[in-house]
PDB file of N, CA and C in Angstrom:
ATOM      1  N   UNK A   1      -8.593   4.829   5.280  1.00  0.00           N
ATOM      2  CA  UNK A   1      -8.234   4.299   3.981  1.00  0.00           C
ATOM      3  C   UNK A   1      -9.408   3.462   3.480  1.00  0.00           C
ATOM      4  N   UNK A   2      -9.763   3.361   2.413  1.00  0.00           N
ATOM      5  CA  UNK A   2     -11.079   3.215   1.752  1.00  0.00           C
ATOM      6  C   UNK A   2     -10.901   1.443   1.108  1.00  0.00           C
ATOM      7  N   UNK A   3     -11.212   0.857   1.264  1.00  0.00           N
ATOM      8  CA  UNK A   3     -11.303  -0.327   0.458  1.00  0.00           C
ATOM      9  C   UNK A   3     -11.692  -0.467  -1.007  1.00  0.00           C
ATOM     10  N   UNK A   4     -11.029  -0.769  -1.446  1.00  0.00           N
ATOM     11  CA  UNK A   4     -10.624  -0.946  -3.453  1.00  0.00           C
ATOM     12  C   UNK A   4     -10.749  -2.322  -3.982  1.00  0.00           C
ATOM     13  N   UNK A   5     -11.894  -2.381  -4.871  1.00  0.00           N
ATOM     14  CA  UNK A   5     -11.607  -3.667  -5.944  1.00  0.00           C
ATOM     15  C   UNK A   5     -10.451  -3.900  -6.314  1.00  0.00           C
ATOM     16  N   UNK A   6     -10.193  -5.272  -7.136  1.00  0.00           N
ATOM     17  CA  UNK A   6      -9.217  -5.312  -7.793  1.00  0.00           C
ATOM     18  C   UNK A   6      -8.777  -4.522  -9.112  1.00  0.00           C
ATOM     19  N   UNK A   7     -10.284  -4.247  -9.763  1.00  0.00           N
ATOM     20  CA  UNK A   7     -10.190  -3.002 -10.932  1.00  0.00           C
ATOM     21  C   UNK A   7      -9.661  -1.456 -10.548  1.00  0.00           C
ATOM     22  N   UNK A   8     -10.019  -1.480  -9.622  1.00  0.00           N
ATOM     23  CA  UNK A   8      -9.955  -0.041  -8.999  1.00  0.00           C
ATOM     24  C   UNK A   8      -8.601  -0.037  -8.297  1.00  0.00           C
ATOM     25  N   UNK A   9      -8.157  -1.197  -7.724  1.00  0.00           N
ATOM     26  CA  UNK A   9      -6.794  -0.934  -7.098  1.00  0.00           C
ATOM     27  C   UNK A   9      -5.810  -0.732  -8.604  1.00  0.00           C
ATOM     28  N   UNK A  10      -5.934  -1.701  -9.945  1.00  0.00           N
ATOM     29  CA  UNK A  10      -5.412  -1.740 -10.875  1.00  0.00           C
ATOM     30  C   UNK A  10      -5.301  -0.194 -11.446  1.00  0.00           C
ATOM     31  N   UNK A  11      -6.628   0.153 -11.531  1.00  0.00           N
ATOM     32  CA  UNK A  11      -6.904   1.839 -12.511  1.00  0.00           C
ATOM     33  C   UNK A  11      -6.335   2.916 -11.685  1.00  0.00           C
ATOM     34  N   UNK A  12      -6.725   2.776 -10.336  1.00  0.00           N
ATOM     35  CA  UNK A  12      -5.912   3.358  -9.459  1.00  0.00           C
ATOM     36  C   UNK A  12      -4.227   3.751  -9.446  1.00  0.00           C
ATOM     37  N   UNK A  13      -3.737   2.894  -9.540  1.00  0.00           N
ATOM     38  CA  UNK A  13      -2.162   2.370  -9.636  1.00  0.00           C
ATOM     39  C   UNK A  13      -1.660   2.832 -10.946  1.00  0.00           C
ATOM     40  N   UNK A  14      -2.292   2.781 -12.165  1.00  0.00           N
ATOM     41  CA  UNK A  14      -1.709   4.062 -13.321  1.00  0.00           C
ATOM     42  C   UNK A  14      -2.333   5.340 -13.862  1.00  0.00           C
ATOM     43  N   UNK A  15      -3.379   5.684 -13.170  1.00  0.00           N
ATOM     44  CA  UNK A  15      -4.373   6.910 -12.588  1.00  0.00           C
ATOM     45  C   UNK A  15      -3.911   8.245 -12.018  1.00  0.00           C
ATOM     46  N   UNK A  16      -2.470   7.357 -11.255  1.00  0.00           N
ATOM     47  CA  UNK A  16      -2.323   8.445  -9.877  1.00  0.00           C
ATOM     48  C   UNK A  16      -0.904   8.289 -10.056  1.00  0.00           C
ATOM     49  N   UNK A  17      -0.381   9.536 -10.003  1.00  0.00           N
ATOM     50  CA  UNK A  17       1.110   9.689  -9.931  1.00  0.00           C
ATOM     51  C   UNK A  17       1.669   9.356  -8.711  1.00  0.00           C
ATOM     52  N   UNK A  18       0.921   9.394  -7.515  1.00  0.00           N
ATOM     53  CA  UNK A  18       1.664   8.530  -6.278  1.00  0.00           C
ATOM     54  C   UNK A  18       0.538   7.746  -6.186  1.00  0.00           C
ATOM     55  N   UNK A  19       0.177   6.643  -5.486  1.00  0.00           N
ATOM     56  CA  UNK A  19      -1.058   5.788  -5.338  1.00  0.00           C
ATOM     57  C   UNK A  19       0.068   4.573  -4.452  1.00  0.00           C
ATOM     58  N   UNK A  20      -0.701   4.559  -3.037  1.00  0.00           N
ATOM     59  CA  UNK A  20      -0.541   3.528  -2.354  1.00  0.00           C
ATOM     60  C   UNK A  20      -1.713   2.428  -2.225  1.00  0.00           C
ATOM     61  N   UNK A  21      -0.996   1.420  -1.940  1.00  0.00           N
ATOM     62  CA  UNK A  21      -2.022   0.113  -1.639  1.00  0.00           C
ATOM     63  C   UNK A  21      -1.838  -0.478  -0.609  1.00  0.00           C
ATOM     64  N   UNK A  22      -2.528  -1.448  -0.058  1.00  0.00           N
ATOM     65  CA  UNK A  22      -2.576  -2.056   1.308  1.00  0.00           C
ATOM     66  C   UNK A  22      -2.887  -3.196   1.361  1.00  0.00           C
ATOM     67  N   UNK A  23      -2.281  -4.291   1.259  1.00  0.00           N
ATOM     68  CA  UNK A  23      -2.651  -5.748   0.668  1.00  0.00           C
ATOM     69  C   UNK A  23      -2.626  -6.414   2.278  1.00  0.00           C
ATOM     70  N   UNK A  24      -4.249  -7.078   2.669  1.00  0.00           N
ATOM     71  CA  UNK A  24      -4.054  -7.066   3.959  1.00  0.00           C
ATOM     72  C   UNK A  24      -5.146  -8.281   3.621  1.00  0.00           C
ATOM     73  N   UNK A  25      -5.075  -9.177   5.173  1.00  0.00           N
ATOM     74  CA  UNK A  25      -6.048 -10.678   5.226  1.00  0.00           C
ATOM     75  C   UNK A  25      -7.065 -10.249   6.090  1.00  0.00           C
ATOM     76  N   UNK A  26      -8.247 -11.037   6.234  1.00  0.00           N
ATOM     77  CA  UNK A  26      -9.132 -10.957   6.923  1.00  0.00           C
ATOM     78  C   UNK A  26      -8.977 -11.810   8.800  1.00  0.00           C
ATOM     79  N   UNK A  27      -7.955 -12.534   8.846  1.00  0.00           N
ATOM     80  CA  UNK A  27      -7.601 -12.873   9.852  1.00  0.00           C
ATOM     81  C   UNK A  27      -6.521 -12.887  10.493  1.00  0.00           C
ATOM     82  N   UNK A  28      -5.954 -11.362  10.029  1.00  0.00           N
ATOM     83  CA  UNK A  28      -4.249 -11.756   9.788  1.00  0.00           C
ATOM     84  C   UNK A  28      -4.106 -10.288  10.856  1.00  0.00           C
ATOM     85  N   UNK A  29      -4.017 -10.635  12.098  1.00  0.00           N
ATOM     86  CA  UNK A  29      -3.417  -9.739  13.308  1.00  0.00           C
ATOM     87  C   UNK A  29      -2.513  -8.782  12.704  1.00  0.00           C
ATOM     88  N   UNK A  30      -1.308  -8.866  12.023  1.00  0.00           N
ATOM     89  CA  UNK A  30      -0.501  -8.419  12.223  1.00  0.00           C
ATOM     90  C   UNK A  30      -0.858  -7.499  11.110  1.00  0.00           C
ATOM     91  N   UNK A  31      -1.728  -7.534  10.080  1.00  0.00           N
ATOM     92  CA  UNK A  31      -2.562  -6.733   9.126  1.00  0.00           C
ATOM     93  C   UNK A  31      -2.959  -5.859   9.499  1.00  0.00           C
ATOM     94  N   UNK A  32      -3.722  -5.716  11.094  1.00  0.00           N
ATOM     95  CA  UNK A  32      -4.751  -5.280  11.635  1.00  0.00           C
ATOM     96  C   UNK A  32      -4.498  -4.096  12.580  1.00  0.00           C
ATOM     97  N   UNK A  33      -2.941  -4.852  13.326  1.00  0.00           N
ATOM     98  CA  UNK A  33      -1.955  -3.988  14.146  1.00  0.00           C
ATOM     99  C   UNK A  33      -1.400  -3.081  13.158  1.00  0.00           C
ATOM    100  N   UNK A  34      -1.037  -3.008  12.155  1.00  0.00           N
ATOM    101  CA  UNK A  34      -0.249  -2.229  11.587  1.00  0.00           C
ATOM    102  C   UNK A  34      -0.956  -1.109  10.655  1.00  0.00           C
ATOM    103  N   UNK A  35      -1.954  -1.755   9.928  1.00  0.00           N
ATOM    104  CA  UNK A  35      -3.207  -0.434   9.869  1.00  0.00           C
ATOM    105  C   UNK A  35      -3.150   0.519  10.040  1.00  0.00           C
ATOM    106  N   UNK A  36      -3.280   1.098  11.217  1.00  0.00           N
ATOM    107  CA  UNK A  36      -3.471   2.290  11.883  1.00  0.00           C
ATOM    108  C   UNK A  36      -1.895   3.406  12.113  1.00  0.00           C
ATOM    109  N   UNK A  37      -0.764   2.436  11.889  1.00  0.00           N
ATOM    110  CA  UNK A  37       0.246   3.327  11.993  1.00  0.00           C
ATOM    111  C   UNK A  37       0.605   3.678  10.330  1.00  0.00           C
ATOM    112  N   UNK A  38       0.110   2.889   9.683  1.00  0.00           N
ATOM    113  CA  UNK A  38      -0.040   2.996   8.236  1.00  0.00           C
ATOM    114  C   UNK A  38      -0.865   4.302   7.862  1.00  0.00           C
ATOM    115  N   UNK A  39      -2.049   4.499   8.214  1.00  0.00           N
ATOM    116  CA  UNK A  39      -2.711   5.225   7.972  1.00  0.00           C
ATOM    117  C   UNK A  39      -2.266   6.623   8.783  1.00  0.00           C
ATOM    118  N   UNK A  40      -1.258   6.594   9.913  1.00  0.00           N
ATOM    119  CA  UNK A  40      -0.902   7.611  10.106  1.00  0.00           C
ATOM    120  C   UNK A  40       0.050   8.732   9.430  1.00  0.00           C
ATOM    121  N   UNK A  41       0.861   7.792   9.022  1.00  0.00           N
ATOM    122  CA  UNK A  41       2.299   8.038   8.184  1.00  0.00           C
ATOM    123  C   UNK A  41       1.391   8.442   6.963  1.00  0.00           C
ATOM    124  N   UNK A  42       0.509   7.720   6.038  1.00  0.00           N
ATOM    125  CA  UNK A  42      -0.265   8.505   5.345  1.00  0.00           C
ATOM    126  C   UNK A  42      -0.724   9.686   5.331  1.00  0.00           C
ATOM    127  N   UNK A  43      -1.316  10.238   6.927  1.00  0.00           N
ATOM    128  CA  UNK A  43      -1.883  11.362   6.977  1.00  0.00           C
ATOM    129  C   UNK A  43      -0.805  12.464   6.774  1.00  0.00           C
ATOM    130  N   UNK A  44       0.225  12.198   6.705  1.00  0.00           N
ATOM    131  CA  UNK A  44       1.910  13.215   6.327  1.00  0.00           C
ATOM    132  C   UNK A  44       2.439  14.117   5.034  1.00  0.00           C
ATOM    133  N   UNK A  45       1.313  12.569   4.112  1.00  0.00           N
ATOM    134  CA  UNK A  45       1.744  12.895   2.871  1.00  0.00           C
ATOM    135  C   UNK A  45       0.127  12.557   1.973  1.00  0.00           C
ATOM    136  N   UNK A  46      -0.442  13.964   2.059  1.00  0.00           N
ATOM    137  CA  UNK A  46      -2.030  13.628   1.415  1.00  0.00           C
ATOM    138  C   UNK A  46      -1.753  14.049  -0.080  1.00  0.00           C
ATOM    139  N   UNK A  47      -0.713  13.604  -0.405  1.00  0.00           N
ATOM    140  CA  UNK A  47      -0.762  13.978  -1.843  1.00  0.00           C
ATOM    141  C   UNK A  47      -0.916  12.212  -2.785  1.00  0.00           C
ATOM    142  N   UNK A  48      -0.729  11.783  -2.013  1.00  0.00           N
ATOM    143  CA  UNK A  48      -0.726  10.022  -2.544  1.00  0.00           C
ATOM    144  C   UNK A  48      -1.806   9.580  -2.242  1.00  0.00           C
ATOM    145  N   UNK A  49      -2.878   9.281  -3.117  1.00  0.00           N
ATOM    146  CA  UNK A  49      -3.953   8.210  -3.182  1.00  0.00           C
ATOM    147  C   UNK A  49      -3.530   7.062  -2.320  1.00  0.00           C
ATOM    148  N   UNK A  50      -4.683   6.739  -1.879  1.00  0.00           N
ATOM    149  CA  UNK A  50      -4.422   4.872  -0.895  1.00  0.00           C
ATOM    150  C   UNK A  50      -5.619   4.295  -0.886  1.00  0.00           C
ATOM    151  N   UNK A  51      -5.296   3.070  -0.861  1.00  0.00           N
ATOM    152  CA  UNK A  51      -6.422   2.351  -0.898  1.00  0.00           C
ATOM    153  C   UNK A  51      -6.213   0.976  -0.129  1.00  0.00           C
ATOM    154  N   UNK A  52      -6.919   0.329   0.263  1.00  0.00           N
ATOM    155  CA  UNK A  52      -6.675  -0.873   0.645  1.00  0.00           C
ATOM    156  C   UNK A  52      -7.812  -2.505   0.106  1.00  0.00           C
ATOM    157  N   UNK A  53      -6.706  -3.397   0.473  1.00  0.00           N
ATOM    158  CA  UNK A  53      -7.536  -4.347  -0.476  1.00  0.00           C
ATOM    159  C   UNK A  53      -7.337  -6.092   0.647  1.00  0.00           C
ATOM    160  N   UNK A  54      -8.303  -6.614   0.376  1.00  0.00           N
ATOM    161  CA  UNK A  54      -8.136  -7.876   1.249  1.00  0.00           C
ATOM    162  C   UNK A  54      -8.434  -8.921   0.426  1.00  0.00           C
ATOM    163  N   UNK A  55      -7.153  -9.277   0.098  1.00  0.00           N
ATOM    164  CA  UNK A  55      -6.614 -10.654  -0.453  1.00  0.00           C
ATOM    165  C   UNK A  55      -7.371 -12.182   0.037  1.00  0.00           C
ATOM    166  N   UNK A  56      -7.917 -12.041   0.812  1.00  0.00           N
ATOM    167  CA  UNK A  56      -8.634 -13.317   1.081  1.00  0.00           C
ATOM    168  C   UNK A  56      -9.962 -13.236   0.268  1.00  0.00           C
ATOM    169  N   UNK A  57     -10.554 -11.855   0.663  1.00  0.00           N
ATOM    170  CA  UNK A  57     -11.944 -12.015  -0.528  1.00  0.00           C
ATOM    171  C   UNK A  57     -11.744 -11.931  -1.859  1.00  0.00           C
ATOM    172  N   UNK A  58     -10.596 -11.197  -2.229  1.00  0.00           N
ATOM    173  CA  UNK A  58     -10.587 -10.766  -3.984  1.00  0.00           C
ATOM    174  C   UNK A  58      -9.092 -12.043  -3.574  1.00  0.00           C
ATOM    175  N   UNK A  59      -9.147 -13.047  -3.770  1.00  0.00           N
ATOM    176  CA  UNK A  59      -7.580 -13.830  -3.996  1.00  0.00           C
ATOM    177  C   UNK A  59      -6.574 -14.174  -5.131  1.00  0.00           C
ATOM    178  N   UNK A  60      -7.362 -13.056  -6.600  1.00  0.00           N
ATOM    179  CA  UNK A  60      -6.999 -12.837  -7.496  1.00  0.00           C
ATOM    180  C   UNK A  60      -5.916 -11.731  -7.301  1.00  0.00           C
ATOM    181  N   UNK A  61      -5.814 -10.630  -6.168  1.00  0.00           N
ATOM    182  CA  UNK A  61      -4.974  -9.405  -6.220  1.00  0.00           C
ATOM    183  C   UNK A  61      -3.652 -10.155  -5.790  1.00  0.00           C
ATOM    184  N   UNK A  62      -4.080 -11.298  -4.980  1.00  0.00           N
ATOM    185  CA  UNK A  62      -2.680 -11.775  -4.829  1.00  0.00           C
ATOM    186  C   UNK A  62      -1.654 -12.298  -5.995  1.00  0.00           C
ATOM    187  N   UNK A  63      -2.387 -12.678  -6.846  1.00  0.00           N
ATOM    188  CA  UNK A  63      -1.440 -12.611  -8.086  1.00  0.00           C
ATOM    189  C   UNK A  63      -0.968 -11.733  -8.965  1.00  0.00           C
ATOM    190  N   UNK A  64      -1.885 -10.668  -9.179  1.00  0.00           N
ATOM    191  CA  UNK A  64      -1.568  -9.529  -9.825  1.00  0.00           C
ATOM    192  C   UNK A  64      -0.694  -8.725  -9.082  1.00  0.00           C
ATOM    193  N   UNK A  65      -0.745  -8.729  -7.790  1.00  0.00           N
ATOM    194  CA  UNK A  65       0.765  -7.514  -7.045  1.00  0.00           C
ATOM    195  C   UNK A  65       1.634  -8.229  -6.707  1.00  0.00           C
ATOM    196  N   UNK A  66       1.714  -9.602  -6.844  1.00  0.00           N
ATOM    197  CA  UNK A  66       2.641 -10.637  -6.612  1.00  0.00           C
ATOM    198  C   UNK A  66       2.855 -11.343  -4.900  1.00  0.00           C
ATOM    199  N   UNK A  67       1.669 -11.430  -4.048  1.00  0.00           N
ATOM    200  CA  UNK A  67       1.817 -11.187  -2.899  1.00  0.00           C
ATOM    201  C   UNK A  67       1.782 -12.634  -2.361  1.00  0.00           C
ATOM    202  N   UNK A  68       3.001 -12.870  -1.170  1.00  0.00           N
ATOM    203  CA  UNK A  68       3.261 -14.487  -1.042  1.00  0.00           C
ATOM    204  C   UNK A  68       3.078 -14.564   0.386  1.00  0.00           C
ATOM    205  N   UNK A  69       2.874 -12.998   1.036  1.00  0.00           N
ATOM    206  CA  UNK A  69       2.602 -12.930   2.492  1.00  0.00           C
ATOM    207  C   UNK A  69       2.156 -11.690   2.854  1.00  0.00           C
ATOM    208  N   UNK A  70       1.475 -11.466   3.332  1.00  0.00           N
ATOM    209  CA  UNK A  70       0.495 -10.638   3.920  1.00  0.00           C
ATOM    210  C   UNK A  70       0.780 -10.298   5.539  1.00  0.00           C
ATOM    211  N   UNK A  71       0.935  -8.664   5.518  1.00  0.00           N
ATOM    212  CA  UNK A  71       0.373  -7.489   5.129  1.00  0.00           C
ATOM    213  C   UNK A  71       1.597  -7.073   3.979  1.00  0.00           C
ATOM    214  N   UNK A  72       1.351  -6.733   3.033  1.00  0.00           N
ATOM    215  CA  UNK A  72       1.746  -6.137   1.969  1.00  0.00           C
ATOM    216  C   UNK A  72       1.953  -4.315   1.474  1.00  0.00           C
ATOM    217  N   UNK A  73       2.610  -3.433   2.029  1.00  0.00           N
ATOM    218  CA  UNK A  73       2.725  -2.035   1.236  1.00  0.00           C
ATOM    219  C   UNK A  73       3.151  -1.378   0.132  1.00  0.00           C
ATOM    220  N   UNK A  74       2.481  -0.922  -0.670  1.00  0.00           N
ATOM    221  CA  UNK A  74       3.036  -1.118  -2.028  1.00  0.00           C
ATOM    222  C   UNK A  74       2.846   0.491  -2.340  1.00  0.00           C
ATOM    223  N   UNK A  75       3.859   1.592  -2.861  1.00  0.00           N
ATOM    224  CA  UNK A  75       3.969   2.645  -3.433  1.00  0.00           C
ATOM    225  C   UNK A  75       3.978   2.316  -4.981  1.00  0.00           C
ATOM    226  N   UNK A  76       3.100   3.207  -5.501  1.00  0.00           N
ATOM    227  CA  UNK A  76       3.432   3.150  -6.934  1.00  0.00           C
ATOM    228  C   UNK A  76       4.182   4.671  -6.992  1.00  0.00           C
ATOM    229  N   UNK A  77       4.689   5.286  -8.226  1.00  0.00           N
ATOM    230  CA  UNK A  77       4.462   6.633  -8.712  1.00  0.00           C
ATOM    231  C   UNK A  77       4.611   6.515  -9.960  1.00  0.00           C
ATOM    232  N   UNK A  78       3.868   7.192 -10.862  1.00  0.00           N
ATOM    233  CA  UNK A  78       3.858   7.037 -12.130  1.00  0.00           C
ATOM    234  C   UNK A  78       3.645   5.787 -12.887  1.00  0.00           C
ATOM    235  N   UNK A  79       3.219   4.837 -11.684  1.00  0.00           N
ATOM    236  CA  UNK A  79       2.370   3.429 -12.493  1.00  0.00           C
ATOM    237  C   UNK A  79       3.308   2.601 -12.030  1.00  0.00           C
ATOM    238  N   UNK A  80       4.666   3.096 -11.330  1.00  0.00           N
ATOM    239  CA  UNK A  80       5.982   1.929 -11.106  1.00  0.00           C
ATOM    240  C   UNK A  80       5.854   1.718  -9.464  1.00  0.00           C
ATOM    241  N   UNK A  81       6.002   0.594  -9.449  1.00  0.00           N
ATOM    242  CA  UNK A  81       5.988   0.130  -7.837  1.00  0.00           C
ATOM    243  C   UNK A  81       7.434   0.752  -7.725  1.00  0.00           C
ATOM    244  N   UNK A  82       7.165   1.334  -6.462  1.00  0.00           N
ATOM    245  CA  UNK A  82       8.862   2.108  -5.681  1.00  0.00           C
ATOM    246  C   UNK A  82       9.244   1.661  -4.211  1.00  0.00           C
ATOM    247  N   UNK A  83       8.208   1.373  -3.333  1.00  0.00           N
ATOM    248  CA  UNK A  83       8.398   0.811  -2.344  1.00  0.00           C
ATOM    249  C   UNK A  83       7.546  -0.536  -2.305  1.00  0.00           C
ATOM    250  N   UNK A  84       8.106  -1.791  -1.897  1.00  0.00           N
ATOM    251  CA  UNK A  84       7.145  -2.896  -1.637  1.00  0.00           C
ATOM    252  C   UNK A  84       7.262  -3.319  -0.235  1.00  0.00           C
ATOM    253  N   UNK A  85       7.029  -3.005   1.219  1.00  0.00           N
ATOM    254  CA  UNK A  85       7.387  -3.917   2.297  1.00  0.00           C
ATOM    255  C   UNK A  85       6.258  -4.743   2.112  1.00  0.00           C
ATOM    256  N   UNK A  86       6.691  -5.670   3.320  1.00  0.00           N
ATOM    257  CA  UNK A  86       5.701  -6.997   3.603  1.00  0.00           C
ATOM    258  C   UNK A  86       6.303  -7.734   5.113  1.00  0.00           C
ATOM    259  N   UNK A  87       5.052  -7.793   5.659  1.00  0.00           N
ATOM    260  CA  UNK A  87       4.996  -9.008   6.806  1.00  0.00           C
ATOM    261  C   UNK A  87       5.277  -8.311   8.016  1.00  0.00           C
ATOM    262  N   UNK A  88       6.921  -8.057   8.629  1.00  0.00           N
ATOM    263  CA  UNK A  88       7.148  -7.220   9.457  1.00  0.00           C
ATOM    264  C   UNK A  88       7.330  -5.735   8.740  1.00  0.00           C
ATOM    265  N   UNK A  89       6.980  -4.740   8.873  1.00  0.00           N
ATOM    266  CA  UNK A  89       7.595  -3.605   8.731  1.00  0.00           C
ATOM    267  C   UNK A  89       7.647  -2.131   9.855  1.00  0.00           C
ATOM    268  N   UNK A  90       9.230  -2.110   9.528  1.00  0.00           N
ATOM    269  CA  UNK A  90      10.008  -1.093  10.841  1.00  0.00           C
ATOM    270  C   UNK A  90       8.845   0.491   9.889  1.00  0.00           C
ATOM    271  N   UNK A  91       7.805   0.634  10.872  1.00  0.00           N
ATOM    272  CA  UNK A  91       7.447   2.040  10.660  1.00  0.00           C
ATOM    273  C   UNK A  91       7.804   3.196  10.134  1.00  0.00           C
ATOM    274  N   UNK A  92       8.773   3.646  11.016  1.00  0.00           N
ATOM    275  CA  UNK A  92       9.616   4.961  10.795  1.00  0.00           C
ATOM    276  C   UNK A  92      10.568   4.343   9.814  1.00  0.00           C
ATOM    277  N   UNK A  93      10.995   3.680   8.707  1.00  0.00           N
ATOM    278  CA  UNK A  93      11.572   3.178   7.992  1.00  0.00           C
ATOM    279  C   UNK A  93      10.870   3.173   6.646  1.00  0.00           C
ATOM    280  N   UNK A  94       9.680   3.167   6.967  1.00  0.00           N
ATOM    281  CA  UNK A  94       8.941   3.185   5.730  1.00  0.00           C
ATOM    282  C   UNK A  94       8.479   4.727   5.761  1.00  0.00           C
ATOM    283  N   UNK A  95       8.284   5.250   7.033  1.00  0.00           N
ATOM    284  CA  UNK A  95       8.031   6.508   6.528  1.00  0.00           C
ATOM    285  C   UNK A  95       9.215   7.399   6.070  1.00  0.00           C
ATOM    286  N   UNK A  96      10.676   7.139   6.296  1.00  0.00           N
ATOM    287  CA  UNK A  96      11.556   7.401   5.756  1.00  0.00           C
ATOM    288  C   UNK A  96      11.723   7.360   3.952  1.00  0.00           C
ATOM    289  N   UNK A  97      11.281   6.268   3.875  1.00  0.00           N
ATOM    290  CA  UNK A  97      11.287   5.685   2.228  1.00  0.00           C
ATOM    291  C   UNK A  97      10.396   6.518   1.827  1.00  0.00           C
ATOM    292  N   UNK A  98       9.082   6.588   2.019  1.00  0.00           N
ATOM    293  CA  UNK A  98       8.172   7.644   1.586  1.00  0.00           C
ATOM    294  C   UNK A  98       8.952   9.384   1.333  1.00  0.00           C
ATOM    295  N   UNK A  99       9.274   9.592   2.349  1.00  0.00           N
ATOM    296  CA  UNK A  99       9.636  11.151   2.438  1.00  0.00           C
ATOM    297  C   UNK A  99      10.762  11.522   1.570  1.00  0.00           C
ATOM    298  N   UNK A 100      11.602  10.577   1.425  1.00  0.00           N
ATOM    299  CA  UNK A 100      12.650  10.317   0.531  1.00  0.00           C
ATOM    300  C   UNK A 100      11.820  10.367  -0.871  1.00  0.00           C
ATOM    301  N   UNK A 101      11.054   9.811  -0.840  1.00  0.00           N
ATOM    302  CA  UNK A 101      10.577   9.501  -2.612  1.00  0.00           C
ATOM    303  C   UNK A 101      10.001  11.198  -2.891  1.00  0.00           C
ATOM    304  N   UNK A 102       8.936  11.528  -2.014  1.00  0.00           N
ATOM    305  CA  UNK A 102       8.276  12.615  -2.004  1.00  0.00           C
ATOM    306  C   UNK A 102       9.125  13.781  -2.751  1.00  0.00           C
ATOM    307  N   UNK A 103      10.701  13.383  -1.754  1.00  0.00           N
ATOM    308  CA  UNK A 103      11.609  14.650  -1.891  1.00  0.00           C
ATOM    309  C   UNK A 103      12.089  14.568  -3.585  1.00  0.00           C
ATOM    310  N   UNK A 104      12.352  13.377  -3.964  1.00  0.00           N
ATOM    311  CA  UNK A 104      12.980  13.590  -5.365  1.00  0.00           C
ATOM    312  C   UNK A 104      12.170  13.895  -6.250  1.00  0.00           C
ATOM    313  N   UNK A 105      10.683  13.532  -6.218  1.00  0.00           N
ATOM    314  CA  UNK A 105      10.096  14.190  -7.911  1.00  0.00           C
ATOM    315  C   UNK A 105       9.462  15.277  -7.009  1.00  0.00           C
ATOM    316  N   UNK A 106       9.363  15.962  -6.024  1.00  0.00           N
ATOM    317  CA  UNK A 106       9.140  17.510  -5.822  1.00  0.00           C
ATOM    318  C   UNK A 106      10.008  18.579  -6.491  1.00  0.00           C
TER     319      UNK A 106
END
């Protein structure tokens, strides 16, 4: 997953009919652990743009996606946030939510 400005996470997000984001800290473990199962569940569904962004260097995105804790997952489709987890998130729960979304505008 590619790292995104804040312009680019923005243009991104009404650009792309699915477009995920990844609102993550620079010292934040549990950001770091979860990454990689993130990016797996991604590899499922390559029809959704992703990007990721770190709120400690750009600390402006934290206001614009509304973010009060970090790690942050955010689905858009069609410019509308559809899924938001944050902090802990049950994996296979989110990849549930995904596959679910996938299924209705297919």
């Amino acid at each position: 997953m590619e790292g995104v400005t804040l312009e680019e996470a923005k243009r991104n997000r009404n650009h792309h009919s699915l477009y995920f984001l990844y609102l993550y800290g620079t010292n934040c473990s549990v950001c770091h652990a979860l990454l990689p199962q993130v990016e797996e569940v991604l590899k499922d569904f390559p029809q959704i743009k992703s990007g990721k962004l770190n709120v400690h260097e750009i600390p402006e995105a934290a206001g614009e996606f509304s973010v009060f804790t970090i790690p942050v997952l955010l689905l858009y489709v069609e410019g509308k946030e559809s899924i938001r987890e944050a902090r802990f998130v049950n994996i296979e729960q989110f990849r549930s939510s995904i596959n679910r979304i996938i299924t209705m505008i297919s």
